[in-house]
C-alpha atoms as a PDB file:
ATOM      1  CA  UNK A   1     127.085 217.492  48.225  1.00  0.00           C
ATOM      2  CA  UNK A   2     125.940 219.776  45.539  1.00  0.00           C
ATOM      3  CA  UNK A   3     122.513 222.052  46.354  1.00  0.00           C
ATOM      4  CA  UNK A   4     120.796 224.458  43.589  1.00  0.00           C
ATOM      5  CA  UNK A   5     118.928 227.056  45.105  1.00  0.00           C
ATOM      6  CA  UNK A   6     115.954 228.871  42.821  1.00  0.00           C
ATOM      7  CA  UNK A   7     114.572 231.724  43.408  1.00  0.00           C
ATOM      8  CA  UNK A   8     113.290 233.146  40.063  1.00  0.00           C
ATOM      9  CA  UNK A   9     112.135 236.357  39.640  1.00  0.00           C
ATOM     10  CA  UNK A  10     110.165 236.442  42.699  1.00  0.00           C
ATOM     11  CA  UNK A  11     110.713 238.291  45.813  1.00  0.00           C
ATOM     12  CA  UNK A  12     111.339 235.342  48.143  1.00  0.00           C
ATOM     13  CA  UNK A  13     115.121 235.363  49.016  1.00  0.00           C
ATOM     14  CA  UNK A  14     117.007 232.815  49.453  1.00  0.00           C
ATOM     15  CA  UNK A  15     120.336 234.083  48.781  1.00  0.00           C
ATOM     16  CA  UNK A  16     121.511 234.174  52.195  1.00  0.00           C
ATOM     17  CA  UNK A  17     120.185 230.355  52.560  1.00  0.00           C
ATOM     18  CA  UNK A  18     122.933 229.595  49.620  1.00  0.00           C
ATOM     19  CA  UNK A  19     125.526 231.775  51.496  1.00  0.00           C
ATOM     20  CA  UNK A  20     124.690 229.793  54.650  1.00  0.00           C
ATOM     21  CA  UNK A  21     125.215 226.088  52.873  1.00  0.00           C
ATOM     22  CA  UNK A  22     127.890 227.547  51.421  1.00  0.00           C
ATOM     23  CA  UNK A  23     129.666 228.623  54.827  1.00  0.00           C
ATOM     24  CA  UNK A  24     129.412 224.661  56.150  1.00  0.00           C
ATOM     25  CA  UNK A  25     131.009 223.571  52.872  1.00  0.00           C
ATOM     26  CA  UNK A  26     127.772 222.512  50.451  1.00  0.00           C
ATOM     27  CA  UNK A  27     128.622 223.210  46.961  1.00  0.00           C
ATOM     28  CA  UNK A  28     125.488 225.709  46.048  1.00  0.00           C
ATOM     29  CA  UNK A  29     124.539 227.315  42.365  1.00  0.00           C
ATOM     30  CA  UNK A  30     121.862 230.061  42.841  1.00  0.00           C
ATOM     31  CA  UNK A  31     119.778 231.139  39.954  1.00  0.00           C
ATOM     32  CA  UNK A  32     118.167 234.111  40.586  1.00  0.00           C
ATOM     33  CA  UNK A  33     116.685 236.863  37.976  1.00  0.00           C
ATOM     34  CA  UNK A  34     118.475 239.860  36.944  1.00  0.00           C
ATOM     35  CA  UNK A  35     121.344 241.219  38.914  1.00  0.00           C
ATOM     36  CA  UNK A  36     122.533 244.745  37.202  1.00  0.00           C
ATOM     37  CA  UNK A  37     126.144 244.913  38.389  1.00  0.00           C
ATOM     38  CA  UNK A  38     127.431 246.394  35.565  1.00  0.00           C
ATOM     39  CA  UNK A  39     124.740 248.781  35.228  1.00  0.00           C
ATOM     40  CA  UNK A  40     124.467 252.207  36.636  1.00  0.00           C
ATOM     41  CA  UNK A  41     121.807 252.357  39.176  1.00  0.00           C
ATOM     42  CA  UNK A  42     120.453 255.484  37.905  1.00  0.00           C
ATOM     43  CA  UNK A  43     119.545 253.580  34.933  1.00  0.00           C
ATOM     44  CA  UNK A  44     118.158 250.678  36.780  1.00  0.00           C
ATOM     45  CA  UNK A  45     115.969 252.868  39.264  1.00  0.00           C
ATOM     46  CA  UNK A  46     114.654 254.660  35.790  1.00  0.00           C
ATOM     47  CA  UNK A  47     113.134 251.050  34.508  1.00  0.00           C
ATOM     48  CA  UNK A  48     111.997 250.500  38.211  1.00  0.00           C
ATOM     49  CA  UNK A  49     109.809 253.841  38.025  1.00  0.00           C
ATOM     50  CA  UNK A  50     108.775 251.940  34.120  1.00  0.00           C
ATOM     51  CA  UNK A  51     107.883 249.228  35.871  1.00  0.00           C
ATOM     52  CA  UNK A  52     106.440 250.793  39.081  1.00  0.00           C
ATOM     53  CA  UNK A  53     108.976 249.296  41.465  1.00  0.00           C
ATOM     54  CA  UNK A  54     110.550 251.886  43.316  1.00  0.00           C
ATOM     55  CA  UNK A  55     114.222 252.138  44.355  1.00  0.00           C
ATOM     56  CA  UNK A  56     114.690 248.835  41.894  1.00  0.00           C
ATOM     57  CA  UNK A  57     118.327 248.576  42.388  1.00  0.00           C
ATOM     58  CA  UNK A  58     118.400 248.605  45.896  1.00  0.00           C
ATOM     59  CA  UNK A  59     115.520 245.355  45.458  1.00  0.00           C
ATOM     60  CA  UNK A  60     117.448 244.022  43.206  1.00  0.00           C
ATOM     61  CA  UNK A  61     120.842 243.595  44.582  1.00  0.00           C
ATOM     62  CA  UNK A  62     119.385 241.626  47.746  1.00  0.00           C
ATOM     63  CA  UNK A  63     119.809 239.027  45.123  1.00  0.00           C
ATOM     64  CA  UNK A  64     123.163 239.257  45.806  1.00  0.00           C
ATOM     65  CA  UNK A  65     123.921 237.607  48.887  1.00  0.00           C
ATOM     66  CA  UNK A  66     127.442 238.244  50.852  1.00  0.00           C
ATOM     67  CA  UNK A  67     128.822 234.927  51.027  1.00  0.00           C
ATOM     68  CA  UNK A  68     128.006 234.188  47.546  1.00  0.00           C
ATOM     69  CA  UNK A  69     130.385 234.087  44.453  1.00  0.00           C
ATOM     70  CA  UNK A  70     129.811 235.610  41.010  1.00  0.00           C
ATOM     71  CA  UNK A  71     130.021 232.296  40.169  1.00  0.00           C
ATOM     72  CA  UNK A  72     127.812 230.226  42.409  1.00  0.00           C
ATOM     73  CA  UNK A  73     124.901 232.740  40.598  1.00  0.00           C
ATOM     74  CA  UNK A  74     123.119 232.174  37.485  1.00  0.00           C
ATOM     75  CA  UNK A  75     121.427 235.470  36.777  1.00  0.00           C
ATOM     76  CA  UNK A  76     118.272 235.341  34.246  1.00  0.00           C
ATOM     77  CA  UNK A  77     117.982 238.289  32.899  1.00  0.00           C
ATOM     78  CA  UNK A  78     116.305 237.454  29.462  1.00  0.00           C
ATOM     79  CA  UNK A  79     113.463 235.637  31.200  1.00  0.00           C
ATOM     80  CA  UNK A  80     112.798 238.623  33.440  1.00  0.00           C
ATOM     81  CA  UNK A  81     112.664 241.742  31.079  1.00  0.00           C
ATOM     82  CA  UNK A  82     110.273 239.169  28.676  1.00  0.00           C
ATOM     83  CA  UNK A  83     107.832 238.977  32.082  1.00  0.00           C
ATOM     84  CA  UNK A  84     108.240 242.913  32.760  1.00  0.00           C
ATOM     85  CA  UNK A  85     107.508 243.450  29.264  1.00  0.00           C
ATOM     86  CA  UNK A  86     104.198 240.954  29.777  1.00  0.00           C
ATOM     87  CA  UNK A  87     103.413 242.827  33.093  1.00  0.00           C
ATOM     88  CA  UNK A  88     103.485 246.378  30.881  1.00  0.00           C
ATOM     89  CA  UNK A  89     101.299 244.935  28.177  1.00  0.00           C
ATOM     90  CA  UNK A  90      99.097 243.774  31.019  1.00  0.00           C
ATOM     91  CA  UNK A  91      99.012 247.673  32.963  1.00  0.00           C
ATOM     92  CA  UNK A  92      98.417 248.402  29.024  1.00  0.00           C
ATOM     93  CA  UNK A  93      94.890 246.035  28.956  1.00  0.00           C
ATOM     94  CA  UNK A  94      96.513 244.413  25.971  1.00  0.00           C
ATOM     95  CA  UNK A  95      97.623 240.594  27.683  1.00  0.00           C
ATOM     96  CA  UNK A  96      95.310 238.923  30.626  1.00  0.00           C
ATOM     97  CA  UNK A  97      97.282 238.529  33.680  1.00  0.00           C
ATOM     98  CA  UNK A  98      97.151 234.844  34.399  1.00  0.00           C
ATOM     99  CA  UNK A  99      98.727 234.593  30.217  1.00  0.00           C
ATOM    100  CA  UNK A 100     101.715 236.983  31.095  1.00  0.00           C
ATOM    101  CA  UNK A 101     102.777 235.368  34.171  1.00  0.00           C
ATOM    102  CA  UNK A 102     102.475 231.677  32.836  1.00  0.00           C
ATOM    103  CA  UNK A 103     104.539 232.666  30.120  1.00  0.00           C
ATOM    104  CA  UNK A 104     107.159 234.932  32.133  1.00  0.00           C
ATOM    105  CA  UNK A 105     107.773 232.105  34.051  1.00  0.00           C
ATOM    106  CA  UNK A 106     107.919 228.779  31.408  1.00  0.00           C
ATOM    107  CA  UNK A 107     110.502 231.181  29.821  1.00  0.00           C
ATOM    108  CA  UNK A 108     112.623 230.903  33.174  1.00  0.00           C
ATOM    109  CA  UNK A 109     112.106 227.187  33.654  1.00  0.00           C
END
């Protein structure tokens, strides 16, 4: 049995879910937004203070459950800098809200 988890760029969790299936021997693939593991978190907390999202690397690694390969997770990044850079435009009155997220999210799909 074979069970794809998504989560998007959301904050629901469901990482540990995946980890869980995985544990009883359910092949599981988690997409998930953007995981910075190769990033220094100094950087990442400086977009989270951009974005208002405090302490983002700490938020953001919950995405990465133990129990969990790097490869049963397929990280979106593209699709969720695109809706951060909606969300900006949107703090910026340039976008309408209900436009930005519709189209952060058809772009994750």
């Amino acid at each position: 049995m074979k069970i794809i988890l998504s989560q998007g760029q959301g904050r629901i969790q469901l990482g540990q879910a995946g980890a869980l299936l995985k544990e009883s021997g359910i092949k599981v693939k988690y997409l998930t937004g953007w995981l910075p593991k190769k990033i220094n978190p100094i950087i990442v907390n400086f977009l989270g203070k951009i974005v208002g999202r405090a302490d983002l690397y700490k938020r953001l690694m919950v995405r990465q459950p133990v129990g969990l390969d790097d490869d049963d997770i397929i990280s979106c990044s593209k699709s969720e800098f695109y809706l951060w850079f909606l969300i900006i435009l949107v703090r910026l009155k340039l976008l309408k809200e209900d436009n930005a997220l519709t189209w952060g999210w058809k772009l994750f799909r």
